[in-house]
Protein backbone atom coordinates (compact mmCIF):
# COMPACT_ATOMS: atom_id res chain seq x y z
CA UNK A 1 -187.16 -211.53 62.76
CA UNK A 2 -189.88 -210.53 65.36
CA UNK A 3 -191.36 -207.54 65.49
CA UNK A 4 -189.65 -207.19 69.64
CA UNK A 5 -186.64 -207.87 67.89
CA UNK A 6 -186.96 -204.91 65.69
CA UNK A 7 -188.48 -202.75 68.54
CA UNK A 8 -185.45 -203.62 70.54
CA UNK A 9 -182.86 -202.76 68.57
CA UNK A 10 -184.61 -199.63 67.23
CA UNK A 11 -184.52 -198.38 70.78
CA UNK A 12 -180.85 -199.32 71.64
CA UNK A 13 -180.23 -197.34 67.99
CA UNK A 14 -182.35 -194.43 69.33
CA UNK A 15 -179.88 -194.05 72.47
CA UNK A 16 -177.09 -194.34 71.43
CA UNK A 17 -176.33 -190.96 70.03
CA UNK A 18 -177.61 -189.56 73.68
CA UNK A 19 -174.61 -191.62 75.11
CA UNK A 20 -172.29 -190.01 72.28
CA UNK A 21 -173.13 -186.31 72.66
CA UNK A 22 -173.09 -186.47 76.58
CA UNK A 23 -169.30 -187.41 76.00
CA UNK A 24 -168.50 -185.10 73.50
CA UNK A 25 -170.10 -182.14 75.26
CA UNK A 26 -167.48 -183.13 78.16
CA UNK A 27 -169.31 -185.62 80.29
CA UNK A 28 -168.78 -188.62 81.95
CA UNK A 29 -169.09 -192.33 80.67
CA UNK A 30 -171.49 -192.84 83.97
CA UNK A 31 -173.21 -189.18 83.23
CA UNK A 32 -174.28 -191.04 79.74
CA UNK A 33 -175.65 -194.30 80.83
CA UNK A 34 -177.07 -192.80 83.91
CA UNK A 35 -178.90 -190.23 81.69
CA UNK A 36 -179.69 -192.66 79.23
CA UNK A 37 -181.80 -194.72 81.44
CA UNK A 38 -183.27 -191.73 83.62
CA UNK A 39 -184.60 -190.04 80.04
CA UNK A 40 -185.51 -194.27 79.45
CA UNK A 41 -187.48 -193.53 82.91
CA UNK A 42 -189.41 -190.24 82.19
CA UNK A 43 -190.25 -191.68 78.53
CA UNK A 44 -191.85 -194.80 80.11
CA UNK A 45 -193.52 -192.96 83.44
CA UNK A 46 -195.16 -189.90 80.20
CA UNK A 47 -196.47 -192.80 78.55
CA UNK A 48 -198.20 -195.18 81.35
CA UNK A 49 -199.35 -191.57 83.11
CA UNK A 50 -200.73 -189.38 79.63
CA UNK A 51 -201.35 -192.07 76.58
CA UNK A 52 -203.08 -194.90 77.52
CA UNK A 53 -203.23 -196.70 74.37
CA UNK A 54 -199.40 -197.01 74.98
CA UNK A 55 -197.98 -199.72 77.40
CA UNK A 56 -195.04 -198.88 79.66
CA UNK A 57 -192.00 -201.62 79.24
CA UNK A 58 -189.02 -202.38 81.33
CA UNK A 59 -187.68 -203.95 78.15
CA UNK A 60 -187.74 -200.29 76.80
CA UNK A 61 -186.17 -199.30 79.98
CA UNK A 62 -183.24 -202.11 79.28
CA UNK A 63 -182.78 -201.30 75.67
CA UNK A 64 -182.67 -197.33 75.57
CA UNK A 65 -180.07 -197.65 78.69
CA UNK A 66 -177.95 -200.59 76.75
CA UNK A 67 -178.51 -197.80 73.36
CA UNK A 68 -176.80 -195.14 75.78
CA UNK A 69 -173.78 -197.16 76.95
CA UNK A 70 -173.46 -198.14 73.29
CA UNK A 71 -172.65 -194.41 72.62
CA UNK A 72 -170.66 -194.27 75.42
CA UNK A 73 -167.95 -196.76 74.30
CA UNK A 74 -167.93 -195.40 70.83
CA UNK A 75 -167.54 -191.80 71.99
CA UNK A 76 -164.94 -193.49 73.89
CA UNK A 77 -163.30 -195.46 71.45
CA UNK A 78 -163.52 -192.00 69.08
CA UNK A 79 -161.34 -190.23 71.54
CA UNK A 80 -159.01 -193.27 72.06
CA UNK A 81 -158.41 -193.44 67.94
CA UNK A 82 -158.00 -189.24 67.94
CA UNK A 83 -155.52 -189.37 70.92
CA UNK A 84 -153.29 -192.23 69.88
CA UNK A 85 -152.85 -190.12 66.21
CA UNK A 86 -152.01 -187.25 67.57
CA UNK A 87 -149.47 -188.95 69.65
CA UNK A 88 -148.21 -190.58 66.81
CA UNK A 89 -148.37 -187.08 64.94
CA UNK A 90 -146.82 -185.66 67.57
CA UNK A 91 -143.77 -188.55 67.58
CA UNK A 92 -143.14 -187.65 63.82
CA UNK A 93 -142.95 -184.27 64.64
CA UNK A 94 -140.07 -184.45 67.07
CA UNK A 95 -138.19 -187.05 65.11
CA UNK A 96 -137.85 -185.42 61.64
């Protein structure tokens, strides 16, 4: 296991709860990725303009955006899981 491996994943772990809370606070799937990578954007632009000991990466870029989506689809998948047992609540209900 590299050490790029590690970084990589760390980031796409870091994002992913951005991706989450977008949707739960109401958002849209595209909102969360799109927001993922523009925060991705600012982060990278801070550190290239005000810390130069740190290096800007597009890999960051990549991995915080593919951390967001990540959060998306299990935001998503949340809902999905919620809404089918209240439907299947619901069913019950009615029948008895």
């Amino acid at each position: 296991m590299t050490f790029e491996l590690v970084e990589f994943s760390a980031n796409i772990a870091l994002f992913a709860p951005f991706g989450l809370l977008v949707l739960a606070w109401g958002g849209r799937p595209w909102l969360g990725v799109l927001g993922g990578l523009a925060l991705s954007v600012v982060i990278e632009l801070s550190q290239w303009a005000l810390l130069p000991s740190r290096v800007a990466d597009a890999r960051d870029l990549l991995a915080n955006t593919i951390g967001a989506a990540v959060g998306v689809v299990a935001a998503m998948a949340v809902a999905r899981a919620r809404r089918l047992h209240s439907e299947r609540i619901a069913r019950a209900i009615e029948s008895s």
